[in-house]
Protein backbone atom coordinates (compact mmCIF):
# COMPACT_ATOMS: atom_id res chain seq x y z
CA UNK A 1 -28.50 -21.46 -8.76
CA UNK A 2 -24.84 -20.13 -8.00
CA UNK A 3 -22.01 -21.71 -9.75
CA UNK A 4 -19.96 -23.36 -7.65
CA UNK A 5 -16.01 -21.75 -6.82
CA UNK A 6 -13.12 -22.88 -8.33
CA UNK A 7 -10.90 -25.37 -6.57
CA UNK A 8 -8.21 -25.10 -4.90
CA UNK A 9 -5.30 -25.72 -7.23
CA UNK A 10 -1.66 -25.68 -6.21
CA UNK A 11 -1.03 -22.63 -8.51
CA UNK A 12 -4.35 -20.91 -6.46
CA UNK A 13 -2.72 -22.10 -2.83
CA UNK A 14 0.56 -20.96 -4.11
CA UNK A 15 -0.32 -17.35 -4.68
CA UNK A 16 -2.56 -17.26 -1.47
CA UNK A 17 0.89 -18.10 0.41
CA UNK A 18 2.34 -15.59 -1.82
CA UNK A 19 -0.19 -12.56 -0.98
CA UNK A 20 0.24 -13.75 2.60
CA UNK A 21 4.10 -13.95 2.79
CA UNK A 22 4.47 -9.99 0.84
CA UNK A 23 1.65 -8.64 3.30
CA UNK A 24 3.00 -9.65 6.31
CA UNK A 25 6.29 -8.43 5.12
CA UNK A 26 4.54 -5.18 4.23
CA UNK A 27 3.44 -4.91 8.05
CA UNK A 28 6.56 -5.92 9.60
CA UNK A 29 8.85 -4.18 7.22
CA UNK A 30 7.10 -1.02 5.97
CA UNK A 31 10.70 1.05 5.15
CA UNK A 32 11.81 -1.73 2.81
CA UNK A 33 8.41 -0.86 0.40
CA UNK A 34 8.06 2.69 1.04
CA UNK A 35 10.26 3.61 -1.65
CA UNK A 36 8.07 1.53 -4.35
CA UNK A 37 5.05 3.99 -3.46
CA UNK A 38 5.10 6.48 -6.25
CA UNK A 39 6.12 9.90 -5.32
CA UNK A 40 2.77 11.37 -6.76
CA UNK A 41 0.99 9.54 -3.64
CA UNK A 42 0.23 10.63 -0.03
CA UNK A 43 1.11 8.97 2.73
CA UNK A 44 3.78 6.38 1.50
CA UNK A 45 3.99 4.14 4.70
CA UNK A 46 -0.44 4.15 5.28
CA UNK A 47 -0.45 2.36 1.48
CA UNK A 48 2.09 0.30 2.27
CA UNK A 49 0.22 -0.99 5.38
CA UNK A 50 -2.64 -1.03 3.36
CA UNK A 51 -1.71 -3.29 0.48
CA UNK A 52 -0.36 -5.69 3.09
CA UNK A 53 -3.85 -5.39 4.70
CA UNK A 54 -5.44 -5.95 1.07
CA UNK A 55 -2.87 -9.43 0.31
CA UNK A 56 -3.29 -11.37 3.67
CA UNK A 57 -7.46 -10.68 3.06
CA UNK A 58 -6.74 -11.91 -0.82
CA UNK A 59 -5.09 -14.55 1.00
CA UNK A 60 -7.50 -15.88 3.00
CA UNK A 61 -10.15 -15.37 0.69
CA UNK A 62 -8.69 -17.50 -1.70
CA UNK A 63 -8.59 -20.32 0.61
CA UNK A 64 -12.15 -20.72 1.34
CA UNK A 65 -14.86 -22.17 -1.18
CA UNK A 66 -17.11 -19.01 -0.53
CA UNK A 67 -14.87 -16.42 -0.85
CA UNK A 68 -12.45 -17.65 -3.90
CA UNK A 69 -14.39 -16.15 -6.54
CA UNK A 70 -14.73 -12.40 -5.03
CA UNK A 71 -10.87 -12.47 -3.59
CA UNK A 72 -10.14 -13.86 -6.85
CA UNK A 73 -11.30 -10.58 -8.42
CA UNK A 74 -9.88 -8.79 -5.49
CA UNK A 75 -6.46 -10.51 -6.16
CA UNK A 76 -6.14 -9.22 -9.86
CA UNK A 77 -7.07 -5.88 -9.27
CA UNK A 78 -4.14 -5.76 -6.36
CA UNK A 79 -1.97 -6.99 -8.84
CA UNK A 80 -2.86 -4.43 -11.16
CA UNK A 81 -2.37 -1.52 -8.69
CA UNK A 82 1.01 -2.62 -6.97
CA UNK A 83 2.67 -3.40 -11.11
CA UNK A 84 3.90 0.64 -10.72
CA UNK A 85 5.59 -0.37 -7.57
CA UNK A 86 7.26 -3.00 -9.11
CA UNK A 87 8.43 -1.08 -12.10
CA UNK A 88 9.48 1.54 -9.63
CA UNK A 89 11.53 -1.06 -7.27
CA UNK A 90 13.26 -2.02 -10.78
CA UNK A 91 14.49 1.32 -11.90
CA UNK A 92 15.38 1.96 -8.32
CA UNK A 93 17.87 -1.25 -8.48
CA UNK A 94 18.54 0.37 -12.33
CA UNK A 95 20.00 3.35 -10.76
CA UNK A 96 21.96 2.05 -7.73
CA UNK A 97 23.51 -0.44 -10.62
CA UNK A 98 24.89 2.11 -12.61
CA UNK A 99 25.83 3.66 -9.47
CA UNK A 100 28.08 0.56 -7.92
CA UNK A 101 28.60 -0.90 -11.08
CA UNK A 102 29.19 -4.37 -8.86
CA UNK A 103 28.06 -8.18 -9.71
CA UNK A 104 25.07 -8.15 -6.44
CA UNK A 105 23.63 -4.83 -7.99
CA UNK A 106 23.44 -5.81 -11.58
CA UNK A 107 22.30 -9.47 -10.24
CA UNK A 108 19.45 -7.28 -8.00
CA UNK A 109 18.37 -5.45 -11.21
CA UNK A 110 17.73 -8.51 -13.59
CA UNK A 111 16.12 -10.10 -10.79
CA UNK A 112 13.53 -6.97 -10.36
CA UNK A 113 13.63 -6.96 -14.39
CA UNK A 114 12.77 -10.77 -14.74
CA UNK A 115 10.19 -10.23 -12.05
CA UNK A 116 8.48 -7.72 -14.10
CA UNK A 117 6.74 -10.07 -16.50
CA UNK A 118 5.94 -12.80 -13.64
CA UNK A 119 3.06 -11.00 -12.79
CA UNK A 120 1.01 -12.17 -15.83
CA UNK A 121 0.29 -15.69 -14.67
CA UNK A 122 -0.09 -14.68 -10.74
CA UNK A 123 -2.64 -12.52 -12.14
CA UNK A 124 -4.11 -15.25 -14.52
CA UNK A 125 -4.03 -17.71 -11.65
CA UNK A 126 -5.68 -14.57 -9.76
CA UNK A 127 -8.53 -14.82 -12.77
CA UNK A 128 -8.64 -18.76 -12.64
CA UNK A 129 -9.23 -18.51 -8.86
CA UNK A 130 -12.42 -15.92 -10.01
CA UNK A 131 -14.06 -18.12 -12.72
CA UNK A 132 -12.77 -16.00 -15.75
CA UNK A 133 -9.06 -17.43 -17.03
């Protein structure tokens, strides 16, 4: 007997439309990510299509019944991989900061800062959405 999948919460629909959002973004907009992709990396702009391929399927997976549980999984372990991206995206806005020294660029950095710590529910709600949080 299989246990059945998690409903669909608002916090669980809210991070589908999240992953969807950020991965079409990623397809559309490919330039505005590659610089997130650590240097150590091949082919910047093929990851960044490919973790917008990787969201919109996390996406849609955790919309459906039968597929919640596995893109649930799938959804914290994306989370997981992209956290060096955003860490790199905040020292990036660190840098250009300390470079303008203006309000918009020290406003840009606390935002990337204050994002930094966000990802611990998205990924518990990524967990919830799996049958494990």
């Amino acid at each position: 007997m299989t246990t059945p999948a998690p409903t669909l919460s608002k916090d669980i629909a809210g991070l589908a439309a999240l992953f969807l959002t950020s991965g079409v973004t990623h397809l559309v907009r490919p330039g505005v990510f590659e610089p997130l992709v650590p240097r150590a990396l091949p082919t910047p702009r093929g990851l960044v299509y490919a973790s917008g391929v990787a969201e919109i399927l996390c996406a849609a997976g955790l919309l459906h019944p039968r597929t919640r549980r596995w893109a649930g999984w799938g959804s914290a372990v994306l989370l997981v991989a992209v956290y060096p991206g955003n860490v790199q995206m905040s020292l990036n806005h660190a840098r250009r900061a300390a470079r303008r020294q203006d309000t918009p660029s020290r406003a840009a950095f606390a935002g990337t800062l204050a994002r930094l710590p966000l990802q611990l529910p998205l990924i518990r709600t990524a967990l919830r959405a799996a049958g494990r949080a």
